[in-house]
PDB file of N, CA and C in Angstrom:
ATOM      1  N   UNK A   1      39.322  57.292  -9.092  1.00  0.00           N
ATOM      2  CA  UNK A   1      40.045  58.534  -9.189  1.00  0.00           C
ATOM      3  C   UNK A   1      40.856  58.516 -10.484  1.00  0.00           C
ATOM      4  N   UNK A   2      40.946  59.320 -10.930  1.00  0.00           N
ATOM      5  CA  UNK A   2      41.575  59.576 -12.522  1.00  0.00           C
ATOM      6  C   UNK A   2      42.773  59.874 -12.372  1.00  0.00           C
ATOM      7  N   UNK A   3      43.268  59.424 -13.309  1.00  0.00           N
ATOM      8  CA  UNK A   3      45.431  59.125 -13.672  1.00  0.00           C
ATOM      9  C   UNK A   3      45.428  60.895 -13.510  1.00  0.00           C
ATOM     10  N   UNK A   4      46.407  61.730 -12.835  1.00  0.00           N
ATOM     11  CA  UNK A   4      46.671  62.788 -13.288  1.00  0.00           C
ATOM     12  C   UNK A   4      47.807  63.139 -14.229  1.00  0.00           C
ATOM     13  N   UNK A   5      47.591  63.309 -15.251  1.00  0.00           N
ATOM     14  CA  UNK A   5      48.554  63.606 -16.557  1.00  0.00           C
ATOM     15  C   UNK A   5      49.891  64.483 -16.267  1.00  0.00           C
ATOM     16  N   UNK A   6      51.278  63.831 -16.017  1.00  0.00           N
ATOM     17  CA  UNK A   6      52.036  64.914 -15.796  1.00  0.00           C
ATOM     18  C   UNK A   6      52.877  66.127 -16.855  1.00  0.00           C
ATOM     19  N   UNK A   7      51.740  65.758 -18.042  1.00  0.00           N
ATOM     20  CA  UNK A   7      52.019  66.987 -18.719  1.00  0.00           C
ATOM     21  C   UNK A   7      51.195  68.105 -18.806  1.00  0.00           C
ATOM     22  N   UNK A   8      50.040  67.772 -18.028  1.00  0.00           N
ATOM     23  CA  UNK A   8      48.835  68.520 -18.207  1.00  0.00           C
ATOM     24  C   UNK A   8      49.325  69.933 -17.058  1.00  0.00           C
ATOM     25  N   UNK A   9      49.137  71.049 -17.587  1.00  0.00           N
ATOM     26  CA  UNK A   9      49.456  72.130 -16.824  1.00  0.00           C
ATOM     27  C   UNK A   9      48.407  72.761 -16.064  1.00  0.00           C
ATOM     28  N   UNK A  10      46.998  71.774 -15.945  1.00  0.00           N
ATOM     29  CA  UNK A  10      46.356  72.180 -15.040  1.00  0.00           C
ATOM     30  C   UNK A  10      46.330  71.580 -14.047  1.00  0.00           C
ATOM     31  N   UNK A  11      47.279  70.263 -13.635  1.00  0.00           N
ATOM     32  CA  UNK A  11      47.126  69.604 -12.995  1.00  0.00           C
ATOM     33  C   UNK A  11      47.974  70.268 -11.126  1.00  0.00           C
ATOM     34  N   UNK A  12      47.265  70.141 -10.216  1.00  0.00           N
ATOM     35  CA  UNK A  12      48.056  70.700  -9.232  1.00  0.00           C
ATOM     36  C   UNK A  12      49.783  70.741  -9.062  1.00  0.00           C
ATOM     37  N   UNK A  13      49.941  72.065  -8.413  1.00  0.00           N
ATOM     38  CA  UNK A  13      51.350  71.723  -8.085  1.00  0.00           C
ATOM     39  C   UNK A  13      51.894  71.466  -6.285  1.00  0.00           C
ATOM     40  N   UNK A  14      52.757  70.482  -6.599  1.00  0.00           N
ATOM     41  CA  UNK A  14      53.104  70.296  -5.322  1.00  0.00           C
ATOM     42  C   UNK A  14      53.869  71.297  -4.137  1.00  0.00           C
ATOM     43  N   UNK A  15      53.113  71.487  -2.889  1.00  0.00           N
ATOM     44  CA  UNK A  15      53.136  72.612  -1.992  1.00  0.00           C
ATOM     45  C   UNK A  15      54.237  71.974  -1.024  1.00  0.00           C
ATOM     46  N   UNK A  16      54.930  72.987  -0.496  1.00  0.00           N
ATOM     47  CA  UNK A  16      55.571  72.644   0.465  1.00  0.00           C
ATOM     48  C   UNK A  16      55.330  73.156   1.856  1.00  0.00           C
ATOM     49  N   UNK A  17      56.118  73.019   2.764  1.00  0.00           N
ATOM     50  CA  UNK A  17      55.944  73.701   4.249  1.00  0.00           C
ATOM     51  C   UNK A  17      56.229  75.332   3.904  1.00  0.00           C
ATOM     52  N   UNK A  18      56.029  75.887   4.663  1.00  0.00           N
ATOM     53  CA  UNK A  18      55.726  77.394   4.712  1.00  0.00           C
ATOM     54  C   UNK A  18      56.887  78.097   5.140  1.00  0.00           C
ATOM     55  N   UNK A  19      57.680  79.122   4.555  1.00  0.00           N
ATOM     56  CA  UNK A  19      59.155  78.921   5.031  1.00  0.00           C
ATOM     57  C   UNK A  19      59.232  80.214   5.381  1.00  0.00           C
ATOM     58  N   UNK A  20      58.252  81.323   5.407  1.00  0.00           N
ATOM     59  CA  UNK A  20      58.625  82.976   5.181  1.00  0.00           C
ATOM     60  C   UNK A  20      58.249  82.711   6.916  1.00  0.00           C
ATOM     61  N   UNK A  21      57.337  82.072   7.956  1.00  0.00           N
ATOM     62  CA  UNK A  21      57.723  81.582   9.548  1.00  0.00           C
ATOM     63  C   UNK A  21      58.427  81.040   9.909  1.00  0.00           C
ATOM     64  N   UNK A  22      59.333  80.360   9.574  1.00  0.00           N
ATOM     65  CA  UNK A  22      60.423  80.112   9.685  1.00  0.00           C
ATOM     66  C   UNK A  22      61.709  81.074   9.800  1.00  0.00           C
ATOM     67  N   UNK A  23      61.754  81.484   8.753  1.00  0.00           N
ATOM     68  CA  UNK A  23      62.492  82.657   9.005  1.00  0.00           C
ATOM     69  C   UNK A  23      62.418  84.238   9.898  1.00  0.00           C
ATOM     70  N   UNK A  24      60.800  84.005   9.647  1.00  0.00           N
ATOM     71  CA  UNK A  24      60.440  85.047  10.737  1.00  0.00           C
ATOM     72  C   UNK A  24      60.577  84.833  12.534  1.00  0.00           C
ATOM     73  N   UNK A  25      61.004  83.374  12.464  1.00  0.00           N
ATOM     74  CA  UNK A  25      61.264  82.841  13.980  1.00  0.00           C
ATOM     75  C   UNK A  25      62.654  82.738  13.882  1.00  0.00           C
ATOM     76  N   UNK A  26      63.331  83.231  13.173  1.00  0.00           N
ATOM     77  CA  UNK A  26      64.985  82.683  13.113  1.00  0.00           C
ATOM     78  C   UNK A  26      65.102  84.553  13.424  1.00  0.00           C
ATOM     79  N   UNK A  27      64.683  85.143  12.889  1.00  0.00           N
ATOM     80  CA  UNK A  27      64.637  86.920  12.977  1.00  0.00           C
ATOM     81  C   UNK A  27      64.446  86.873  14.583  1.00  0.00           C
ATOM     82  N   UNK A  28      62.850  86.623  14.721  1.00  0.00           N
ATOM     83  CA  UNK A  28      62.461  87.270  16.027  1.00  0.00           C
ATOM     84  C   UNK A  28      63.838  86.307  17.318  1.00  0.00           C
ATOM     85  N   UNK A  29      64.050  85.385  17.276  1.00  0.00           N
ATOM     86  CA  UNK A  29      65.039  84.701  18.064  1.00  0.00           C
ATOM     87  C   UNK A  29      66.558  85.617  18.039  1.00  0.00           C
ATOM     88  N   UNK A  30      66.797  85.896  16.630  1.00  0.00           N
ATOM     89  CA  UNK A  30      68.055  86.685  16.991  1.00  0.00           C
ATOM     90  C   UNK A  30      68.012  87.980  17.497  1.00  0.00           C
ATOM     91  N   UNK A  31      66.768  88.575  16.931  1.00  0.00           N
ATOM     92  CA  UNK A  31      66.248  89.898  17.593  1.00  0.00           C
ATOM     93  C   UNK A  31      66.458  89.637  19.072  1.00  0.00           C
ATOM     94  N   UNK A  32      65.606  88.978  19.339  1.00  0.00           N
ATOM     95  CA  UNK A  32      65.523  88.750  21.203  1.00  0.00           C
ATOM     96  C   UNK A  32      66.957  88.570  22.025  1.00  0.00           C
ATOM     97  N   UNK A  33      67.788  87.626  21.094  1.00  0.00           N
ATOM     98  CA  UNK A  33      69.042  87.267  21.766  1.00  0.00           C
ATOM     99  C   UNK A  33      69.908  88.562  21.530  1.00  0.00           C
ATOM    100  N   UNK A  34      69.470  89.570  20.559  1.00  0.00           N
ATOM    101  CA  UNK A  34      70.675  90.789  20.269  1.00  0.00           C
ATOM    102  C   UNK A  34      69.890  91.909  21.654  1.00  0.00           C
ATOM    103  N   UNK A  35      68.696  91.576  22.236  1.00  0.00           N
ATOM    104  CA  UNK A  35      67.781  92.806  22.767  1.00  0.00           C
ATOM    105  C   UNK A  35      68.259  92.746  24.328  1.00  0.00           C
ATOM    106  N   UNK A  36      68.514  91.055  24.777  1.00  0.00           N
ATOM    107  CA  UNK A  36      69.050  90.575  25.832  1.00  0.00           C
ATOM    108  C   UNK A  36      70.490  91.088  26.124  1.00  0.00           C
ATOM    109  N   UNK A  37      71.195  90.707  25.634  1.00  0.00           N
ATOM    110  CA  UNK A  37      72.531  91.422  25.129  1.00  0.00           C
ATOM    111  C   UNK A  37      72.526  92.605  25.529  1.00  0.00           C
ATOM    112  N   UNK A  38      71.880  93.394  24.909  1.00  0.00           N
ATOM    113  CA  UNK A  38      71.792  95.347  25.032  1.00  0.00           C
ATOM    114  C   UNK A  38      71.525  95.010  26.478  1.00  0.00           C
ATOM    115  N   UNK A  39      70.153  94.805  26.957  1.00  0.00           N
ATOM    116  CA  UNK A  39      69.803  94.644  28.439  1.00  0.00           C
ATOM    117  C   UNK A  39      71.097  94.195  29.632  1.00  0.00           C
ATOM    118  N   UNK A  40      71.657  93.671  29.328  1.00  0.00           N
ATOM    119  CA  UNK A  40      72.895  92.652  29.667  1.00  0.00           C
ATOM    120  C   UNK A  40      73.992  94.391  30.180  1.00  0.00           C
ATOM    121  N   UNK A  41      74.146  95.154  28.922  1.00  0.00           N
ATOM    122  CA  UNK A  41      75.114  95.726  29.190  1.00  0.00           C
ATOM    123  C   UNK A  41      74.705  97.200  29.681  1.00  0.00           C
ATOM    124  N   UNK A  42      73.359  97.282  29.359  1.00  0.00           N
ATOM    125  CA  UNK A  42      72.931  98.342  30.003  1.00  0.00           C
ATOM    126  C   UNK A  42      72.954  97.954  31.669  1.00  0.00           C
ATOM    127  N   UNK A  43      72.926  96.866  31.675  1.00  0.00           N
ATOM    128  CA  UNK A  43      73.151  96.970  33.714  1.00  0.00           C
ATOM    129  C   UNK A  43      71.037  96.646  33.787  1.00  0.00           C
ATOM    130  N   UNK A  44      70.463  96.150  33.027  1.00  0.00           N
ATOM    131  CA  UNK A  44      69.339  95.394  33.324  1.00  0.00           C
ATOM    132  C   UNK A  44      69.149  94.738  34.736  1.00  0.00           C
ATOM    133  N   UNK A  45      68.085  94.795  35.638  1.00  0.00           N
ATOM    134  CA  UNK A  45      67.983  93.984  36.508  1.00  0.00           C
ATOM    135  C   UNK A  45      68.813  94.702  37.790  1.00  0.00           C
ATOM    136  N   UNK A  46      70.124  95.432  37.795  1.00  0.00           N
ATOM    137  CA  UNK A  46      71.316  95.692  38.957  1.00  0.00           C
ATOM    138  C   UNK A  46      70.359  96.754  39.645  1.00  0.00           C
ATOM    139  N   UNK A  47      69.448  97.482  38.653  1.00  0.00           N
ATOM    140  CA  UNK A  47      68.675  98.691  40.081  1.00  0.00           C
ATOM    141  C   UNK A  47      66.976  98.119  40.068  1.00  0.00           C
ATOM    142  N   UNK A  48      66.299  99.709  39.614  1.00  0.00           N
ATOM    143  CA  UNK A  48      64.729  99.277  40.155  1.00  0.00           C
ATOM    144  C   UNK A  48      64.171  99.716  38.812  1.00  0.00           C
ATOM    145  N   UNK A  49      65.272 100.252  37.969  1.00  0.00           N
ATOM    146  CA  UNK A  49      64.397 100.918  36.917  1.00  0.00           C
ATOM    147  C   UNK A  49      64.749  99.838  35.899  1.00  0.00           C
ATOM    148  N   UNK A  50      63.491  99.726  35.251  1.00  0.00           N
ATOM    149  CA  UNK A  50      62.910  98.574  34.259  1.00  0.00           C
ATOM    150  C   UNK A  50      63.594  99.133  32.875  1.00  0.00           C
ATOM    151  N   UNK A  51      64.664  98.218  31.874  1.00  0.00           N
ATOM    152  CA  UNK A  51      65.342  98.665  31.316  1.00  0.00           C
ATOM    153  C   UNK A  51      64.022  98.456  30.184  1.00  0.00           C
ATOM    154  N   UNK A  52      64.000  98.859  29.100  1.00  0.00           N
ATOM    155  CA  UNK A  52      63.182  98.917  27.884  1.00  0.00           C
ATOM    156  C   UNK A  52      63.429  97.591  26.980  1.00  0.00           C
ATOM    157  N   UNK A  53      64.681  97.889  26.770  1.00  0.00           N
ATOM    158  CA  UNK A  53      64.909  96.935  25.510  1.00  0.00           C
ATOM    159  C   UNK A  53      64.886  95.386  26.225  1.00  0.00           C
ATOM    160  N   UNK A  54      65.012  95.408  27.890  1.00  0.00           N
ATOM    161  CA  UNK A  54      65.061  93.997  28.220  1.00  0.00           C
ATOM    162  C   UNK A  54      62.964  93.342  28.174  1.00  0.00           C
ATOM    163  N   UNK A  55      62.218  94.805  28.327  1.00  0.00           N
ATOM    164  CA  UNK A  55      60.934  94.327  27.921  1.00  0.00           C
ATOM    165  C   UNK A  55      60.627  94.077  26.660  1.00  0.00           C
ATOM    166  N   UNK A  56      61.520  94.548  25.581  1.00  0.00           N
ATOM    167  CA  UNK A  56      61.330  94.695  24.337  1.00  0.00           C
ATOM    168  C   UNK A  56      61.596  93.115  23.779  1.00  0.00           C
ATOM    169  N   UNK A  57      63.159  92.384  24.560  1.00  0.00           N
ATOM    170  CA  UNK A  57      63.666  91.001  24.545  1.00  0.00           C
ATOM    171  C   UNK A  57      62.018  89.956  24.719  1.00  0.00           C
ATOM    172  N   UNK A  58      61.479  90.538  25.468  1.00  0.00           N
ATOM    173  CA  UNK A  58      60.525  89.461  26.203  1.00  0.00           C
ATOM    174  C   UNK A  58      59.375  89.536  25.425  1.00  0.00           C
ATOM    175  N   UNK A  59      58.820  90.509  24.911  1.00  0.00           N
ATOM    176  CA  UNK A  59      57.557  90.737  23.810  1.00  0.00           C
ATOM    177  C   UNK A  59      58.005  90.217  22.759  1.00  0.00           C
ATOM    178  N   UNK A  60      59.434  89.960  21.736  1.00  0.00           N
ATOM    179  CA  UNK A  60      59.988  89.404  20.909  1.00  0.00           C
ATOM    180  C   UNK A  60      59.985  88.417  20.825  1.00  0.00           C
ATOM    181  N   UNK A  61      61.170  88.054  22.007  1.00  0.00           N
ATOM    182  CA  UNK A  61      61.255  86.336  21.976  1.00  0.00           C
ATOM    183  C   UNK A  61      60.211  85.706  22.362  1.00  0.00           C
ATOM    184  N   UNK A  62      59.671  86.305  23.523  1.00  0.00           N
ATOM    185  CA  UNK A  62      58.105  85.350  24.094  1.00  0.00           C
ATOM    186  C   UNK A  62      56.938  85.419  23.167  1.00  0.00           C
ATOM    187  N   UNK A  63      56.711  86.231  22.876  1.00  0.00           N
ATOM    188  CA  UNK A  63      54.869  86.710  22.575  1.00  0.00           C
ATOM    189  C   UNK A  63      54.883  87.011  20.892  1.00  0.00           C
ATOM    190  N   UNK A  64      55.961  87.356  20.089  1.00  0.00           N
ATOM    191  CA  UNK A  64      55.715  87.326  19.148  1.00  0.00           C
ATOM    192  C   UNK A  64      56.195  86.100  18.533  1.00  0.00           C
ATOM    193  N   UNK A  65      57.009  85.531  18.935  1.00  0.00           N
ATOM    194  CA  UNK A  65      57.725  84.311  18.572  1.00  0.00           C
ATOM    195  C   UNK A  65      57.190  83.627  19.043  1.00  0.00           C
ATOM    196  N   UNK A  66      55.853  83.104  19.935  1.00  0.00           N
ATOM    197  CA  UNK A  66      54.697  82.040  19.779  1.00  0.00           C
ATOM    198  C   UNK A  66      53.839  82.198  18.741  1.00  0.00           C
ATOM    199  N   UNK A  67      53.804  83.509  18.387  1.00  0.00           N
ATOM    200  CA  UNK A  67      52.484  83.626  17.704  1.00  0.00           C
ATOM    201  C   UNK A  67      53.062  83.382  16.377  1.00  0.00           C
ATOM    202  N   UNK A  68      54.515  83.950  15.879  1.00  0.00           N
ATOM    203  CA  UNK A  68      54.653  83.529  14.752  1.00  0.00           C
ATOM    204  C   UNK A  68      53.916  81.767  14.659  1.00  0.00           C
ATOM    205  N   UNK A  69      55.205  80.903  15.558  1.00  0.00           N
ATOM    206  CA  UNK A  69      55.097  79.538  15.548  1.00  0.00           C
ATOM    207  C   UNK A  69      53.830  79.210  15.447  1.00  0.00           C
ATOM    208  N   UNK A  70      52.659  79.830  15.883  1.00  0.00           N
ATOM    209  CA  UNK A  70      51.183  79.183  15.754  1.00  0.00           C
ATOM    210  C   UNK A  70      50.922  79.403  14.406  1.00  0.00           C
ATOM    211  N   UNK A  71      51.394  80.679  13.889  1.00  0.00           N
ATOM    212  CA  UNK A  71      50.826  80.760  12.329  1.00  0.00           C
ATOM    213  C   UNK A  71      51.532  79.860  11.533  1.00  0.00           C
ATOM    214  N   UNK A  72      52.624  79.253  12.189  1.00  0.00           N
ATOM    215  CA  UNK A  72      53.134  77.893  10.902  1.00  0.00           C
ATOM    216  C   UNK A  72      52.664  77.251  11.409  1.00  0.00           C
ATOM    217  N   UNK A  73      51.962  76.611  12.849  1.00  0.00           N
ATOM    218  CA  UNK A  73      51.295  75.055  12.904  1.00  0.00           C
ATOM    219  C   UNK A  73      50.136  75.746  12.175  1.00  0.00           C
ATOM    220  N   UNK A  74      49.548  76.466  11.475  1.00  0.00           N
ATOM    221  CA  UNK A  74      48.361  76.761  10.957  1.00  0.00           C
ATOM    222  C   UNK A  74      48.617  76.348   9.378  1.00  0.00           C
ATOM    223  N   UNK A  75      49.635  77.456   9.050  1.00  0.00           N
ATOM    224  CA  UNK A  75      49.814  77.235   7.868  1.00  0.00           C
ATOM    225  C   UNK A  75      50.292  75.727   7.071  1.00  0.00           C
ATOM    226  N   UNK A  76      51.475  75.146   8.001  1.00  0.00           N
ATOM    227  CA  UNK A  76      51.929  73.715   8.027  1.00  0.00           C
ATOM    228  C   UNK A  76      50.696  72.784   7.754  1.00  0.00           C
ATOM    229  N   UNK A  77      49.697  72.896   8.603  1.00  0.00           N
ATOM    230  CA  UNK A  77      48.557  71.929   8.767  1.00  0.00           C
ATOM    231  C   UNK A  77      47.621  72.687   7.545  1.00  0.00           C
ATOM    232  N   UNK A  78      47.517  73.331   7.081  1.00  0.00           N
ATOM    233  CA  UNK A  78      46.582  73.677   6.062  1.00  0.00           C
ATOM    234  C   UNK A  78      47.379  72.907   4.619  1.00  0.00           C
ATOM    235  N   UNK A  79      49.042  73.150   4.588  1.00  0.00           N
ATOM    236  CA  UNK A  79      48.744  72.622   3.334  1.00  0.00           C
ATOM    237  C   UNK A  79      49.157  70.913   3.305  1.00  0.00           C
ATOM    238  N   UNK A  80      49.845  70.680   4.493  1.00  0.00           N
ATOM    239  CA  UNK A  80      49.472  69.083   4.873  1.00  0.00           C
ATOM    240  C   UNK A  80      47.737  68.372   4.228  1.00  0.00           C
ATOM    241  N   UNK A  81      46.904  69.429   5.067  1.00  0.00           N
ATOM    242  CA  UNK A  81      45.758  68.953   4.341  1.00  0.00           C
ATOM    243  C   UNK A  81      45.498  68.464   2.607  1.00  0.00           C
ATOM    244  N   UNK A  82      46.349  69.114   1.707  1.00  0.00           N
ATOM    245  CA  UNK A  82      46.274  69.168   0.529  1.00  0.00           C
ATOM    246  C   UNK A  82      46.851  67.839   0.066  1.00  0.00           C
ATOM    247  N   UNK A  83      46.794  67.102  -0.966  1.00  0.00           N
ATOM    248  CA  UNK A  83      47.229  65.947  -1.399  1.00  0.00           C
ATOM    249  C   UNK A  83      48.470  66.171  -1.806  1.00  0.00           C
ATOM    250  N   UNK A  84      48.847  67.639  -1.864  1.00  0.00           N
ATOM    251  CA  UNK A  84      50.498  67.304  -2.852  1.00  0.00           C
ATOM    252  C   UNK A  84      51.232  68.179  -1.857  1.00  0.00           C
ATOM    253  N   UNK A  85      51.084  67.739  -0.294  1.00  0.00           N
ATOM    254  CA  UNK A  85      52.474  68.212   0.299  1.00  0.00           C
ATOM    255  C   UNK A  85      53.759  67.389   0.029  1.00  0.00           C
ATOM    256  N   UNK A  86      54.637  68.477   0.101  1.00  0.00           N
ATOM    257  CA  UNK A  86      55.917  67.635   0.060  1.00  0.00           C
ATOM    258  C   UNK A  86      56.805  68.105   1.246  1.00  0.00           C
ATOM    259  N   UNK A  87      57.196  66.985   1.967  1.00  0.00           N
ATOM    260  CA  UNK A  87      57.664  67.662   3.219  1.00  0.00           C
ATOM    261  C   UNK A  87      59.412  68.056   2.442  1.00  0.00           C
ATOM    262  N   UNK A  88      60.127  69.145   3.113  1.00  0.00           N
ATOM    263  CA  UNK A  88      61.366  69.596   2.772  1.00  0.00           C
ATOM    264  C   UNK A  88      62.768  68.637   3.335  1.00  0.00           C
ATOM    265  N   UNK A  89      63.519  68.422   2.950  1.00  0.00           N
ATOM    266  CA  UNK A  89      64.704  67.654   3.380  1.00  0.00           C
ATOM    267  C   UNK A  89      64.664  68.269   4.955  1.00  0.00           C
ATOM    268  N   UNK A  90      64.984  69.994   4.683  1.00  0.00           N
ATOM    269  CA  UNK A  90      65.249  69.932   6.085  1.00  0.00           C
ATOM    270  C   UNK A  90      65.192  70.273   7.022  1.00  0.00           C
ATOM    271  N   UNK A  91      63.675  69.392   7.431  1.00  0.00           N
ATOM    272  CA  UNK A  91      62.731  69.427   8.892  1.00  0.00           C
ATOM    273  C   UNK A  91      61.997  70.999   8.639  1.00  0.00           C
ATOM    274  N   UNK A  92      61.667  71.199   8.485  1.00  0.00           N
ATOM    275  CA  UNK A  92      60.813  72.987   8.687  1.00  0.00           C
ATOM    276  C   UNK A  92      60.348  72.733   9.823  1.00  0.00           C
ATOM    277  N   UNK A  93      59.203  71.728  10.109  1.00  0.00           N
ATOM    278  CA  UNK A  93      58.909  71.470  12.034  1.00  0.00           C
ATOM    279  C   UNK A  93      59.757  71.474  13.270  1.00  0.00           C
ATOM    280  N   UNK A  94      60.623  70.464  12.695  1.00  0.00           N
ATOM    281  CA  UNK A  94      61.890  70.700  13.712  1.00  0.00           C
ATOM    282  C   UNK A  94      63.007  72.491  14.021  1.00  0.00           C
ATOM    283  N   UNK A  95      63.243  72.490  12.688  1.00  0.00           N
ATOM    284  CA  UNK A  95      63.783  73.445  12.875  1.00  0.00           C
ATOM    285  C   UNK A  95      62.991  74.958  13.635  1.00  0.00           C
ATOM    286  N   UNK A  96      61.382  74.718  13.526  1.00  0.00           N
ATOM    287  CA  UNK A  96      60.347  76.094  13.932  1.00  0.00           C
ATOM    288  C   UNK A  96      60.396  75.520  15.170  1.00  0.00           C
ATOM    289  N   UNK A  97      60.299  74.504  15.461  1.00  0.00           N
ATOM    290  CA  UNK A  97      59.934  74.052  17.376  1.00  0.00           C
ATOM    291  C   UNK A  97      61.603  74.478  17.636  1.00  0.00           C
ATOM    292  N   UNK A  98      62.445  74.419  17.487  1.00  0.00           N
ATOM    293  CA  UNK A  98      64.123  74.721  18.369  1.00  0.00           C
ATOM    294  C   UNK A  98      63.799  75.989  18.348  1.00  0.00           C
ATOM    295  N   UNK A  99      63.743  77.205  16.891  1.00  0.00           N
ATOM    296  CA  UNK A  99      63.747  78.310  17.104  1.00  0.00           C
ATOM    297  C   UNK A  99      62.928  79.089  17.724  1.00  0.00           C
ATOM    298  N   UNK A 100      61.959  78.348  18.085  1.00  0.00           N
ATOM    299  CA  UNK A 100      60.214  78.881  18.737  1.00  0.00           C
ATOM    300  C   UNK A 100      60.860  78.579  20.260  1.00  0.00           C
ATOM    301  N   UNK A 101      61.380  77.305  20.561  1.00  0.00           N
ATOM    302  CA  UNK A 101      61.839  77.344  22.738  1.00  0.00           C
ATOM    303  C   UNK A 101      62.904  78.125  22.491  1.00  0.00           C
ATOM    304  N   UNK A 102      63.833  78.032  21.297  1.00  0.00           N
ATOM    305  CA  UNK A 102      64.991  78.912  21.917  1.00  0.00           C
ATOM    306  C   UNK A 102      64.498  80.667  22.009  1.00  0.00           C
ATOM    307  N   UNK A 103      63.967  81.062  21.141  1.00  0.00           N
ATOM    308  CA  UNK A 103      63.579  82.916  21.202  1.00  0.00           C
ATOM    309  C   UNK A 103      62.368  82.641  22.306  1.00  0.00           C
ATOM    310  N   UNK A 104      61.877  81.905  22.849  1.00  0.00           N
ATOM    311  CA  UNK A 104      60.860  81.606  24.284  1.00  0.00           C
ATOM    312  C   UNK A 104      61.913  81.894  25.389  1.00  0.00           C
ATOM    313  N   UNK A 105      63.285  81.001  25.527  1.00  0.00           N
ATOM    314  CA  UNK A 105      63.742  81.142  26.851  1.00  0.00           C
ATOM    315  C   UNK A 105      64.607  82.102  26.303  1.00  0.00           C
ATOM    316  N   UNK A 106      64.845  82.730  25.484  1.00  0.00           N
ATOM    317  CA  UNK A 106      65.921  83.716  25.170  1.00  0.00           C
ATOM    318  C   UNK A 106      64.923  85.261  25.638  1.00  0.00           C
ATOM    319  N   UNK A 107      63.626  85.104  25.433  1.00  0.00           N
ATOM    320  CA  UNK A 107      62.586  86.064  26.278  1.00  0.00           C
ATOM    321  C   UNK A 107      62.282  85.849  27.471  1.00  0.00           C
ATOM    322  N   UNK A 108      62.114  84.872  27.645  1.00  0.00           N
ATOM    323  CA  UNK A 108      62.143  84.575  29.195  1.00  0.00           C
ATOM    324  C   UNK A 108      62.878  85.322  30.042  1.00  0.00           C
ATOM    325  N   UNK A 109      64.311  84.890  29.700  1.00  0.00           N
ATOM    326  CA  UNK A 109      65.554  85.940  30.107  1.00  0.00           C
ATOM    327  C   UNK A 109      65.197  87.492  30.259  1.00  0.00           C
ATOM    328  N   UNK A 110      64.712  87.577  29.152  1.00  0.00           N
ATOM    329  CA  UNK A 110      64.250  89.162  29.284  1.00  0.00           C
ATOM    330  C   UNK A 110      62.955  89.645  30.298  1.00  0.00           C
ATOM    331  N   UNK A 111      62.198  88.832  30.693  1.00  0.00           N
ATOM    332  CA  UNK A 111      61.815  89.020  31.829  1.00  0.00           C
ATOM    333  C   UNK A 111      62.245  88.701  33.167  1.00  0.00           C
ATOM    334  N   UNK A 112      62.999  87.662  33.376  1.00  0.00           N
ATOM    335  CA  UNK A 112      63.582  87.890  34.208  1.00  0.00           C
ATOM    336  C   UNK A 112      64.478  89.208  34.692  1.00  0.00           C
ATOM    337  N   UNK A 113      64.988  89.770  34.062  1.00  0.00           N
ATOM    338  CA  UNK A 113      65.357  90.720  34.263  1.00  0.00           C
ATOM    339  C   UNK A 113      64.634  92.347  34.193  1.00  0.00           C
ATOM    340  N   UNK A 114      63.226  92.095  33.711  1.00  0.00           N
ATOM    341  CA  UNK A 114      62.277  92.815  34.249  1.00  0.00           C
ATOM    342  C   UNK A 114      61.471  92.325  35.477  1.00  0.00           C
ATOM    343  N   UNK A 115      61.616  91.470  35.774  1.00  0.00           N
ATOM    344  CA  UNK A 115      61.515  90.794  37.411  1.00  0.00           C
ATOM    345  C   UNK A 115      62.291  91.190  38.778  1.00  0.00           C
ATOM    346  N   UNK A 116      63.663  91.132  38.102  1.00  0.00           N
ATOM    347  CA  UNK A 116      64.761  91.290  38.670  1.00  0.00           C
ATOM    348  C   UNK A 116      64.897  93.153  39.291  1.00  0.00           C
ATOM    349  N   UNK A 117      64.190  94.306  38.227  1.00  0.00           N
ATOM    350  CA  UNK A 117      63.972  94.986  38.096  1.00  0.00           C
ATOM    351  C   UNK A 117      62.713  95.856  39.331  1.00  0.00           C
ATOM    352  N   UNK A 118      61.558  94.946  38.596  1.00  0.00           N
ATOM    353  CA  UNK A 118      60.338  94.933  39.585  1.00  0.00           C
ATOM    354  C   UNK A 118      60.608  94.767  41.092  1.00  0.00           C
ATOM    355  N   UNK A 119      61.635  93.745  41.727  1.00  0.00           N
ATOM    356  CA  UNK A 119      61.789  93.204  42.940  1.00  0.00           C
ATOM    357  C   UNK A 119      62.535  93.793  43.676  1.00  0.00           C
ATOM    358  N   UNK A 120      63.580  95.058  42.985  1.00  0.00           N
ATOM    359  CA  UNK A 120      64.087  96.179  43.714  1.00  0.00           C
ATOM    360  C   UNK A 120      62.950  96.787  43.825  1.00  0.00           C
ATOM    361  N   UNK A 121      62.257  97.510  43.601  1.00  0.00           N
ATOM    362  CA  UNK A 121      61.432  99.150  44.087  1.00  0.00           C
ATOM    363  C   UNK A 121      60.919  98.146  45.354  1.00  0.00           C
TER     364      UNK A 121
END
């Protein structure tokens, strides 16, 4: 394998973890925890009628906030594949797995209380 020249400007540049899912799981998590909240004070769950924004909590935090997280184990593992990852000081994995269970049970919540909802009528 050949020396790669580090003045040569064709030579690859080093990739990092993928950070625009990351942040999009730090969004959808606070989204969910601000949607719960609303649900919370609208009186969610106390009758039979299914509040909106507490289904809205649960499609957020649950279902879009896995799918983000799958598109960074995708993206993560694609450029892992590459010879010039550089992992970031700090954790991008760690930090996407906390924000991925926390906007999970922070949706969760939000079905529960479309449960809670369902189990009156």
């Amino acid at each position: 394998m050949p020396d790669v020249d580090p003045t040569d400007d064709t030579a690859p540049d080093a990739v990092g973890p993928p950070v625009i899912p990351v942040v999009m799981l730090g969004i959808t998590t606070v989204a969910a925890a601000a949607m719960v909240a609303g649900a919370f004070v609208e009186g969610a769950g106390d009758t039979d009628e299914i509040a909106p924004v507490a289904v809205l909590a649960w499609v957020v935090g649950a279902v879009v906030g896995l799918v983000v997280f799958a598109w960074f184990g995708s993206l993560d593992a694609i450029r892992r594949a590459t010879g010039h990852y550089v992992d970031a000081t700090w954790r991008p994995r760690t930090v996407a797995v906390v924000l991925a269970v926390t906007g999970w049970l922070i949706g969760s919540v939000g079905a529960f209380l479309v449960a809670l909802a369902l189990a009156r009528r």
